[in-house]
C-alpha atoms as a PDB file:
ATOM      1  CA  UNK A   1       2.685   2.203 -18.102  1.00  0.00           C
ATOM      2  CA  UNK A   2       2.156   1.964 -14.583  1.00  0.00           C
ATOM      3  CA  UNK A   3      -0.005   2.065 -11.716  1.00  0.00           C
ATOM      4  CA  UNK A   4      -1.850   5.297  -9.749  1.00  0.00           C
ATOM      5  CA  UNK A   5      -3.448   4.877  -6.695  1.00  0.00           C
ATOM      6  CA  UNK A   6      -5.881   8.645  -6.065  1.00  0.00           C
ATOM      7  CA  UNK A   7      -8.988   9.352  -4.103  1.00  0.00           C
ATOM      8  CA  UNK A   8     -12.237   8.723  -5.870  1.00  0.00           C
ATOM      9  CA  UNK A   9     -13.208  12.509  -5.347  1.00  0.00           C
ATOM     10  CA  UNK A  10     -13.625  13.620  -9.235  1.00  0.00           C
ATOM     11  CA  UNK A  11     -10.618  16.017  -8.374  1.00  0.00           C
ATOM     12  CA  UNK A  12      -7.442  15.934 -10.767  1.00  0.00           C
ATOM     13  CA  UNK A  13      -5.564  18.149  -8.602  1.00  0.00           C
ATOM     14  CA  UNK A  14      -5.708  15.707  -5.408  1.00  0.00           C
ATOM     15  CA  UNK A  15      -2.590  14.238  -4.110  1.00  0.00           C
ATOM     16  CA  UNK A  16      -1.735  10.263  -5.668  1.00  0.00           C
ATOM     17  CA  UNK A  17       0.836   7.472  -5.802  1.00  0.00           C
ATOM     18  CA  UNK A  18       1.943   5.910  -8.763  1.00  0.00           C
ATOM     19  CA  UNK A  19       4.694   2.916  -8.925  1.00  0.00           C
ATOM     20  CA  UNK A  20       5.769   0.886 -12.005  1.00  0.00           C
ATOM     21  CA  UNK A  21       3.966  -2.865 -11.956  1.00  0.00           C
ATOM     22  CA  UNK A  22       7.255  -3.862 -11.038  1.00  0.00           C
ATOM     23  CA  UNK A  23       8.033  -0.865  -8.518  1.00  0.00           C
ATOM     24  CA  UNK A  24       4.167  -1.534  -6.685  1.00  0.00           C
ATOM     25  CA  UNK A  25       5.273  -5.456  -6.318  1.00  0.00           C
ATOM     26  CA  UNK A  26       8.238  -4.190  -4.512  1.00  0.00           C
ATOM     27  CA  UNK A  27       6.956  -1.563  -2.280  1.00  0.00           C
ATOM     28  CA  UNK A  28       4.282  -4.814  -1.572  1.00  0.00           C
ATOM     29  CA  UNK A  29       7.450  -7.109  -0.406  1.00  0.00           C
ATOM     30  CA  UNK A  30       8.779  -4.579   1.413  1.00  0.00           C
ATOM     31  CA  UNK A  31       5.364  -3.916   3.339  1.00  0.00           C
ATOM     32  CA  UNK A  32       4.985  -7.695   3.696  1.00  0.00           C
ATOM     33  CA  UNK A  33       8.323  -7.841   5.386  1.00  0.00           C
ATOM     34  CA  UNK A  34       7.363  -5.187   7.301  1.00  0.00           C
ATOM     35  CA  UNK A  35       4.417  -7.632   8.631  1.00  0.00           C
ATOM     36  CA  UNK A  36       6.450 -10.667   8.882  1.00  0.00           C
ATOM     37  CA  UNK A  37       5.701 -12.830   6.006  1.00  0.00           C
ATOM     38  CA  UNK A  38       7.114 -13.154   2.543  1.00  0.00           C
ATOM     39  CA  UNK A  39       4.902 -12.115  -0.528  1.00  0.00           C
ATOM     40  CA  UNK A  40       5.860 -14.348  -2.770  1.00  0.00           C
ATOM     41  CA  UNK A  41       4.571 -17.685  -0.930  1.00  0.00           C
ATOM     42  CA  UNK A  42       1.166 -16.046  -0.540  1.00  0.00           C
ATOM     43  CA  UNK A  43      -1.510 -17.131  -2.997  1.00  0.00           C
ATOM     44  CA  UNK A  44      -1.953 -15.040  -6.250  1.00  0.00           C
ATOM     45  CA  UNK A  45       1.655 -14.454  -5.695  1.00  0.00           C
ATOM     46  CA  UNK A  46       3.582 -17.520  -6.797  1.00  0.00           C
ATOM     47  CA  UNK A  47       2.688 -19.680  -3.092  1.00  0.00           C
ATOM     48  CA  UNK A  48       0.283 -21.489  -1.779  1.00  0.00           C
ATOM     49  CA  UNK A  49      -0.043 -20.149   1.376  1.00  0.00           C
ATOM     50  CA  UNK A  50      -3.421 -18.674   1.975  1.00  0.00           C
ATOM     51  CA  UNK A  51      -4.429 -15.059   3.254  1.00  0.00           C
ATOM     52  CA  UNK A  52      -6.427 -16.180   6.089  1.00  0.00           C
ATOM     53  CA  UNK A  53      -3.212 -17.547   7.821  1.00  0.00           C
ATOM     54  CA  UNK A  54      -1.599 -14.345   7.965  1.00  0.00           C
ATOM     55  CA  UNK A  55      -2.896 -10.916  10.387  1.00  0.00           C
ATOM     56  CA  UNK A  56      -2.475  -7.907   9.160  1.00  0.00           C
ATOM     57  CA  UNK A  57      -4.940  -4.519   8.139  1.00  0.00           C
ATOM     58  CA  UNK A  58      -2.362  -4.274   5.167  1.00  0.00           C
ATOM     59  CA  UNK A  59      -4.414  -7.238   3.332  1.00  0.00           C
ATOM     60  CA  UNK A  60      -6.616  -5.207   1.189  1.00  0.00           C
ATOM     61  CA  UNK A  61      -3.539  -3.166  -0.261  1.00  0.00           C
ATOM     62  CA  UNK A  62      -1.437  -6.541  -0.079  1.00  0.00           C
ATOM     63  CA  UNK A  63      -3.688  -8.749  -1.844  1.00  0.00           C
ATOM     64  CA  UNK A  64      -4.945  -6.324  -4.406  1.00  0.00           C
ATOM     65  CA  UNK A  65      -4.791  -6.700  -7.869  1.00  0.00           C
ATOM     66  CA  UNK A  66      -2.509  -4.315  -9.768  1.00  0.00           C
ATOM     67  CA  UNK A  67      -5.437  -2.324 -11.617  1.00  0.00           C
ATOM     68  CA  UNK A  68      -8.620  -4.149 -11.390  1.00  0.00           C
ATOM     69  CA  UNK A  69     -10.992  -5.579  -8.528  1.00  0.00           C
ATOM     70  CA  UNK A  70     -12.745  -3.340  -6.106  1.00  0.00           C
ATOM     71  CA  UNK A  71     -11.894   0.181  -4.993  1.00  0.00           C
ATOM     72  CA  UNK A  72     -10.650   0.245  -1.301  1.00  0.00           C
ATOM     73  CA  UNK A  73     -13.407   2.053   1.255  1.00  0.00           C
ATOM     74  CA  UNK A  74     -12.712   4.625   3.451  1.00  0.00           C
ATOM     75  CA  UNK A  75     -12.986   2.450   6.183  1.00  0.00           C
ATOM     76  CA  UNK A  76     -10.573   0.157   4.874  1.00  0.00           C
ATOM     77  CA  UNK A  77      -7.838   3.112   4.418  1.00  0.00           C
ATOM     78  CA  UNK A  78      -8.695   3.842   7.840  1.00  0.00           C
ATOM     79  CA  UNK A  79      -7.776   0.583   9.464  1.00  0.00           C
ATOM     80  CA  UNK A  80      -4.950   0.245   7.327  1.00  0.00           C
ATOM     81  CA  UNK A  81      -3.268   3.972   8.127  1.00  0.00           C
ATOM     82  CA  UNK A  82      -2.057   3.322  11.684  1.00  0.00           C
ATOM     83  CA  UNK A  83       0.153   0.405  10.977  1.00  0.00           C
ATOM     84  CA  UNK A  84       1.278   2.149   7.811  1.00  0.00           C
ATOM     85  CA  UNK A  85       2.211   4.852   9.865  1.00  0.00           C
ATOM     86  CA  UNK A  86       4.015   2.548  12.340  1.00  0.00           C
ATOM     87  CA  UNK A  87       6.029   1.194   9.672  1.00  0.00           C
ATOM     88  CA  UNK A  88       7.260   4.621   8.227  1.00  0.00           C
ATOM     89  CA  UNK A  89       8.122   5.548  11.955  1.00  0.00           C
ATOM     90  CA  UNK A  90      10.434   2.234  13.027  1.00  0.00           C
ATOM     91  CA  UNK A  91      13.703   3.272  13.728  1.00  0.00           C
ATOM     92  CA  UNK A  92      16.451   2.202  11.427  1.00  0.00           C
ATOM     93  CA  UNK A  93      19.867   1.904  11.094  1.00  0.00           C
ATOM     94  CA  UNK A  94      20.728   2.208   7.464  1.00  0.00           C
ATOM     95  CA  UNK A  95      18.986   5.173   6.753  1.00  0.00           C
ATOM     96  CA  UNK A  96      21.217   6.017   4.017  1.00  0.00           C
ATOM     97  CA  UNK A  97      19.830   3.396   1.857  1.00  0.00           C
ATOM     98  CA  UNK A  98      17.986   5.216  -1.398  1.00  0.00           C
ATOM     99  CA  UNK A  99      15.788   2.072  -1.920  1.00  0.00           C
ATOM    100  CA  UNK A 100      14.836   1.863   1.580  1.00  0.00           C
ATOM    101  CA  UNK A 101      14.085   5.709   1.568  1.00  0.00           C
ATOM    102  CA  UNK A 102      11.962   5.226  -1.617  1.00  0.00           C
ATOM    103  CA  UNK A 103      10.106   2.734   0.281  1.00  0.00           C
ATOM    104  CA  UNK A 104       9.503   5.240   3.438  1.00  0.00           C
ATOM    105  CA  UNK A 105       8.559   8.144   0.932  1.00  0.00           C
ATOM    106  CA  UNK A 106       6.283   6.088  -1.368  1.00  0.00           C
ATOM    107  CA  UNK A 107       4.759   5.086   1.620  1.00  0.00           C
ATOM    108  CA  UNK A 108       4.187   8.960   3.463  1.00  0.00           C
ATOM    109  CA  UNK A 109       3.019   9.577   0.181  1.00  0.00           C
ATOM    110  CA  UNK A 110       0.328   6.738   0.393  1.00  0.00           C
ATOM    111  CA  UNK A 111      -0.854   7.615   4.177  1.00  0.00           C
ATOM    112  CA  UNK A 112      -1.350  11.187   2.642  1.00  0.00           C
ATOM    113  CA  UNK A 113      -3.422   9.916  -0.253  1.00  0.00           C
ATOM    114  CA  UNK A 114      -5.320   7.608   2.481  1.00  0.00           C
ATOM    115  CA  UNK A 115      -6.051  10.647   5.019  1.00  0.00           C
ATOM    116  CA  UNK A 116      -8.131  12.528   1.914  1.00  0.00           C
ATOM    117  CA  UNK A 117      -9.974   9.598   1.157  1.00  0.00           C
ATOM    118  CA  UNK A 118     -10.657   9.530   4.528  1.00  0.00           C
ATOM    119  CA  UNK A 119     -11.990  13.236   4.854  1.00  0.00           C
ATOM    120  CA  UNK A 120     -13.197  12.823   1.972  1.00  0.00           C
ATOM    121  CA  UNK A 121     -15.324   9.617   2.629  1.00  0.00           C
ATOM    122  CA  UNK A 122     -14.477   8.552  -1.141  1.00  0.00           C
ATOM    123  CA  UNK A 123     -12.586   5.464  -2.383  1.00  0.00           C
ATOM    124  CA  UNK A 124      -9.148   4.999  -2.968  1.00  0.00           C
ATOM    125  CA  UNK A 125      -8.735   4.261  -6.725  1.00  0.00           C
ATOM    126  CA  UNK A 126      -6.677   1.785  -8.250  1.00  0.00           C
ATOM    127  CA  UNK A 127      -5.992   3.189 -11.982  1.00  0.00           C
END
C-alpha cells in the first residue's frame, strides 16, 4: 500500500510518483529541511507549531494529507516548481549518498509530474 501522486488528466499512461506512507513522510522531512524547519514540530505532525509561522510555496505538498483532502491546482504546482527545482539543483558534497539521491530523483520525478499538470491545466492527484 502506498501513495501515487498523477495528473488529474484521465490518462493512465501519464508520468506519477508513488512513495510508501513511510517513504512520502520522509521525502516531506527532507523537503522541510530543505526550507529550514523541522516537520515533526509542525501541527498535524506531532508539534504545535503552526503553518502560518513558517514561508514557504512547499506548504500545500508539506501540509497535505497522505491520501485525502483537496487535489492540488495547477496554480499551486506552479508556485511550488521553482523552489522544487532550486532544491534538486543545490550543490552538494556527499553526492554519493543513495538516500540523498532517492530524495533528488523522487523529487525530478515530482517537478516532471508538476510540469504536465501544468500544461495540462488539470490537478495533481493524491491517490
Amino acid at each position: 500500500m502506498g501513495l501515487v501522486l498523477f495528473p488529474g488528466d484521465g490518462d493512465v499512461t501519464s508520468p506519477d510518483v508513488s512513495w510508501s506512507y513511510s517513504g512520502f513522510n520522509m521525502f516531506r522531512q527532507w523537503l522541510a529541511q530543505a526550507e529550514g524547519f523541522t516537520l515533526a514540530e509542525m501541527y498535524g505532525f506531532g508539534g504545535d507549531r503552526l503553518w502560518s509561522s513558517v514561508s514557504t510555496t512547499l506548504a500545500p505538498l508539506l501540509d497535505h494529507p497522505d491520501d485525502d483532502g483537496p487535489d492540488l491546482t495547477p496554480a499551486e504546482c506552479a508556485a511550488m516548481l521553482p523552489r522544487l527545482e532550486a532544491i534538486i539543483d543545490q550543490p552538494r558534497r556527499d553526492g554519493g549518498d543513495p538516500v540523498l539521491q532517492r530524495r533528488i530523483d523522487d523529487a525530478r520525478q515530482l517537478v516532471a509530474v508538476m510540469r504536465l499538470c501544468l500544461d495540462k491545466d488539470v490537478e495533481l492527484i493524491f491517490g
